[in-house]
N, C-alpha and C. Protein backbone atom coordinates (compact mmCIF):
# COMPACT_ATOMS: atom_id res chain seq x y z
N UNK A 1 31.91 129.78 83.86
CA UNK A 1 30.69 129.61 84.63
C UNK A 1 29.54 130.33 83.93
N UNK A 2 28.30 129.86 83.88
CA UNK A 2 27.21 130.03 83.09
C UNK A 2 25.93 130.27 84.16
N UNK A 3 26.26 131.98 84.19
CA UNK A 3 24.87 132.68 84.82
C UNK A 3 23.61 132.94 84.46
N UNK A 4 22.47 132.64 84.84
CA UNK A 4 21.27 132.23 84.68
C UNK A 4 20.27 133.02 85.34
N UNK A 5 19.26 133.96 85.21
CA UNK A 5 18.63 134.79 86.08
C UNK A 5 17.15 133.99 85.51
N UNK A 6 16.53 133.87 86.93
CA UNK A 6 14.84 133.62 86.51
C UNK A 6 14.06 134.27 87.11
N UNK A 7 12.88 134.94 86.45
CA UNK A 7 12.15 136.17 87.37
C UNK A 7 10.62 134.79 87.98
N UNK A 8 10.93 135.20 88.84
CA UNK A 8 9.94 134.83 89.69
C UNK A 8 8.49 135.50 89.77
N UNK A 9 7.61 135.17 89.07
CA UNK A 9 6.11 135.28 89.42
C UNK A 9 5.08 135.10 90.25
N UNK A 10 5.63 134.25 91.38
CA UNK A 10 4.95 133.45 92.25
C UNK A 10 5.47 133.69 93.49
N UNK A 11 5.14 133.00 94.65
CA UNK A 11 5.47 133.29 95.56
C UNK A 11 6.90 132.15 96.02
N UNK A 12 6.87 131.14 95.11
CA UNK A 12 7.85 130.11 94.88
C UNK A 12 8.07 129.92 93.84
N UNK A 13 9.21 128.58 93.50
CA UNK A 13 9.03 127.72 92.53
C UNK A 13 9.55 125.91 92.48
N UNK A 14 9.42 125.17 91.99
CA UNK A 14 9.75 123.97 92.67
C UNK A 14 10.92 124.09 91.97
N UNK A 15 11.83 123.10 93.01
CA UNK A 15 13.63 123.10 92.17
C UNK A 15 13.38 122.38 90.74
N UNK A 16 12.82 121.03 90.89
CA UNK A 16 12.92 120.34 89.67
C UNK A 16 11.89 121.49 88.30
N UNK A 17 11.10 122.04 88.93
CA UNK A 17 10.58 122.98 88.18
C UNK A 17 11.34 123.76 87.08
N UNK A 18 12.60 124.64 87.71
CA UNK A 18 13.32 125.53 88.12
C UNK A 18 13.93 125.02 86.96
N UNK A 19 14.66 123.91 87.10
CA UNK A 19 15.91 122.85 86.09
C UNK A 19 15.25 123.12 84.74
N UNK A 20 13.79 122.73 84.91
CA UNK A 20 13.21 122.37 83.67
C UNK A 20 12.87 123.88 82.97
N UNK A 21 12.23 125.00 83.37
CA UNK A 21 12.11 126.41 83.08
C UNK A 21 13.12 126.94 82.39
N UNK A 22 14.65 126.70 82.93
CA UNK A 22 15.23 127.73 82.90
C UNK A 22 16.43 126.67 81.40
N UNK A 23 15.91 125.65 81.53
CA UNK A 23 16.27 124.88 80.43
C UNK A 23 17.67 123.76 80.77
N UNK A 24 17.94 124.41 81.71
CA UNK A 24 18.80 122.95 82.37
C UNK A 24 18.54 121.54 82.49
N UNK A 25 17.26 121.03 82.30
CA UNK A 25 16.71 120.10 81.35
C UNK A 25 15.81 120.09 81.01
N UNK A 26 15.29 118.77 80.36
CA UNK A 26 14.30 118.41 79.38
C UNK A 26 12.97 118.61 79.99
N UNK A 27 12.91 118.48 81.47
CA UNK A 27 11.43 117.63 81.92
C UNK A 27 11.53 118.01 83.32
N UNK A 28 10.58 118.52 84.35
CA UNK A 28 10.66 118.13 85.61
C UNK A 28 11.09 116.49 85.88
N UNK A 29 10.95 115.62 85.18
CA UNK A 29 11.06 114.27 85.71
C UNK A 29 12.53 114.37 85.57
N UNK A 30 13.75 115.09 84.66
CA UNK A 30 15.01 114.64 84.39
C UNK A 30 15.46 115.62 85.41
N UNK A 31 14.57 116.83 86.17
CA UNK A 31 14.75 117.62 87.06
C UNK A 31 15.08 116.78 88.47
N UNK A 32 13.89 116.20 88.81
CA UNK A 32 13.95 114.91 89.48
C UNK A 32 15.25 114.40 89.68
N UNK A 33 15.59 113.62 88.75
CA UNK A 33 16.64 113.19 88.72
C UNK A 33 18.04 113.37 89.04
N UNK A 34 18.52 114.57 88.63
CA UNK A 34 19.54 115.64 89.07
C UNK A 34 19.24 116.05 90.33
N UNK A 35 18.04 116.55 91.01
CA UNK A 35 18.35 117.09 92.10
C UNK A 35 19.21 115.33 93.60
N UNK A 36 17.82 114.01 92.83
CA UNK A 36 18.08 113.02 93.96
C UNK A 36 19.44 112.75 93.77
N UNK A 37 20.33 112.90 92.62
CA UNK A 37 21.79 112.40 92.72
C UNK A 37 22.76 113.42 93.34
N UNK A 38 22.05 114.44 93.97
CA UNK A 38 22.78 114.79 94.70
C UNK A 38 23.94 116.33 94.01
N UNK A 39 23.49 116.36 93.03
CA UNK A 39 24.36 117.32 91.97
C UNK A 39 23.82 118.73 92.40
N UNK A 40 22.88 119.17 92.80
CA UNK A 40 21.93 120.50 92.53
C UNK A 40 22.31 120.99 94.04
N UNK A 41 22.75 122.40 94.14
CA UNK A 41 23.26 122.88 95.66
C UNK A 41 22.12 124.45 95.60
N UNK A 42 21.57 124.55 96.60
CA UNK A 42 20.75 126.05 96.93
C UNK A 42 21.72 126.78 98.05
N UNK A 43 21.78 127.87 97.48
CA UNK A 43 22.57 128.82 98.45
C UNK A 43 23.35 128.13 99.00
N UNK A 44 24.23 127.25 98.32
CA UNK A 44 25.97 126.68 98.77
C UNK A 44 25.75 125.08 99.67
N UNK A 45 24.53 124.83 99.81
CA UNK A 45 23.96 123.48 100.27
C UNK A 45 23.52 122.20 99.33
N UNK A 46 23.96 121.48 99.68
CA UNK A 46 23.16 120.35 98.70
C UNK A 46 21.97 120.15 98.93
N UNK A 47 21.27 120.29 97.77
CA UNK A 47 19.69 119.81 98.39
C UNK A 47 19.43 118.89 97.51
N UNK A 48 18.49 117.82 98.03
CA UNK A 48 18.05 116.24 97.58
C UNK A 48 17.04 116.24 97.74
N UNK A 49 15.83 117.42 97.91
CA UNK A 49 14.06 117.59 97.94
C UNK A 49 14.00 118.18 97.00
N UNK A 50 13.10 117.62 95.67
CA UNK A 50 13.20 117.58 94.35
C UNK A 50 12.49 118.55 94.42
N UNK A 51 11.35 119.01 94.98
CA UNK A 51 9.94 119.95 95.25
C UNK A 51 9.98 121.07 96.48
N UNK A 52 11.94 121.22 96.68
CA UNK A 52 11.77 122.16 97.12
C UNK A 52 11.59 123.70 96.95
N UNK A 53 10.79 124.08 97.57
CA UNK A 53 10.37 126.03 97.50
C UNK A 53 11.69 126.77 97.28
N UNK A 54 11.63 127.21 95.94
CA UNK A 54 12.88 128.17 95.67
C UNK A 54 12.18 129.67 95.60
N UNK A 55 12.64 130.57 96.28
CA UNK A 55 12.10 132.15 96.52
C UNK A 55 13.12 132.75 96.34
N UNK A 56 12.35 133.87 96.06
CA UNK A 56 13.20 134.78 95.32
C UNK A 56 14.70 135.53 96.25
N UNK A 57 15.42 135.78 95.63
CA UNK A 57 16.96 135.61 96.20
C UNK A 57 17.80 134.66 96.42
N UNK A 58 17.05 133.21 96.11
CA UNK A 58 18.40 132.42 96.26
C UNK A 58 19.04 132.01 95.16
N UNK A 59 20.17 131.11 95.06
CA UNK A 59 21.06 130.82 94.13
C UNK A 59 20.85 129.52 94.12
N UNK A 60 20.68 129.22 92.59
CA UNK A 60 20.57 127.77 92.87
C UNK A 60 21.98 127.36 91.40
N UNK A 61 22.90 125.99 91.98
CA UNK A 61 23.92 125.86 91.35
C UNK A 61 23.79 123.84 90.60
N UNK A 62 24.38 123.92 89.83
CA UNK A 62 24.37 122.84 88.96
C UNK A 62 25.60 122.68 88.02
N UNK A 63 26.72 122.07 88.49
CA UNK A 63 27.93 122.10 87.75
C UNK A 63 28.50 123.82 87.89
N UNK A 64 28.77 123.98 86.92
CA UNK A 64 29.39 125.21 86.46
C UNK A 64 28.41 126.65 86.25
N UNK A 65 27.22 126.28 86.77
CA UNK A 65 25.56 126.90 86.00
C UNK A 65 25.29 127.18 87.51
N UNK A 66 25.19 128.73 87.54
CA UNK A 66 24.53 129.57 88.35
C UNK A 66 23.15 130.05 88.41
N UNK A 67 21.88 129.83 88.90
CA UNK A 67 20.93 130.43 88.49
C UNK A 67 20.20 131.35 89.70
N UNK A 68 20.38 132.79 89.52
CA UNK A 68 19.94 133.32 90.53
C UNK A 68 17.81 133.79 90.58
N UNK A 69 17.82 133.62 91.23
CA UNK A 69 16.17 133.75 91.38
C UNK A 69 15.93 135.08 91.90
N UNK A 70 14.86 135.87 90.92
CA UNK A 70 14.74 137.18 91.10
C UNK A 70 13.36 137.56 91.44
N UNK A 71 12.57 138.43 92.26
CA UNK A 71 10.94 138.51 92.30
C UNK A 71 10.86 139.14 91.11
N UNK A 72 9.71 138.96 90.27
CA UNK A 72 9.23 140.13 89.06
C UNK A 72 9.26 142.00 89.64
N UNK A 73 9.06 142.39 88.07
CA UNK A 73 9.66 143.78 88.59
C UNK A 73 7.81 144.54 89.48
């Protein structure tokens, strides 16, 4: 399993954002994509809202790929 930390600057971040940042893919648009098929789970849920608000503390999962979301220091 392949852990992933992203520091958070903002007060959010969008999931498909998130995919694309942290390099899990190419593009918000291939972000897109992955979240509507249903693959992308937040804090142990499936989520299928491509533009949803990820804040700091949650876990967001993709296959085998953990990425935890951290506020800046």
């Amino acid at each position: 399993m392949q852990q992933l930390e992203f520091e958070l600057n903002d007060e959010y971040v969008e999931l498909n954002q998130l995919l694309k940042l942290v390099g899990v893919c190419d593009s918000g648009g291939a972000g897109k994509v992955l979240v509507a098929s249903g693959q992308v789970k937040v804090d142990g849920q499936t989520e299928l809202r491509k533009t949803c608000k990820i804040r700091a503390g949650q876990v967001v999962a993709l296959g085998d790929i953990r990425i935890k979301v951290r506020a800046a220091a």
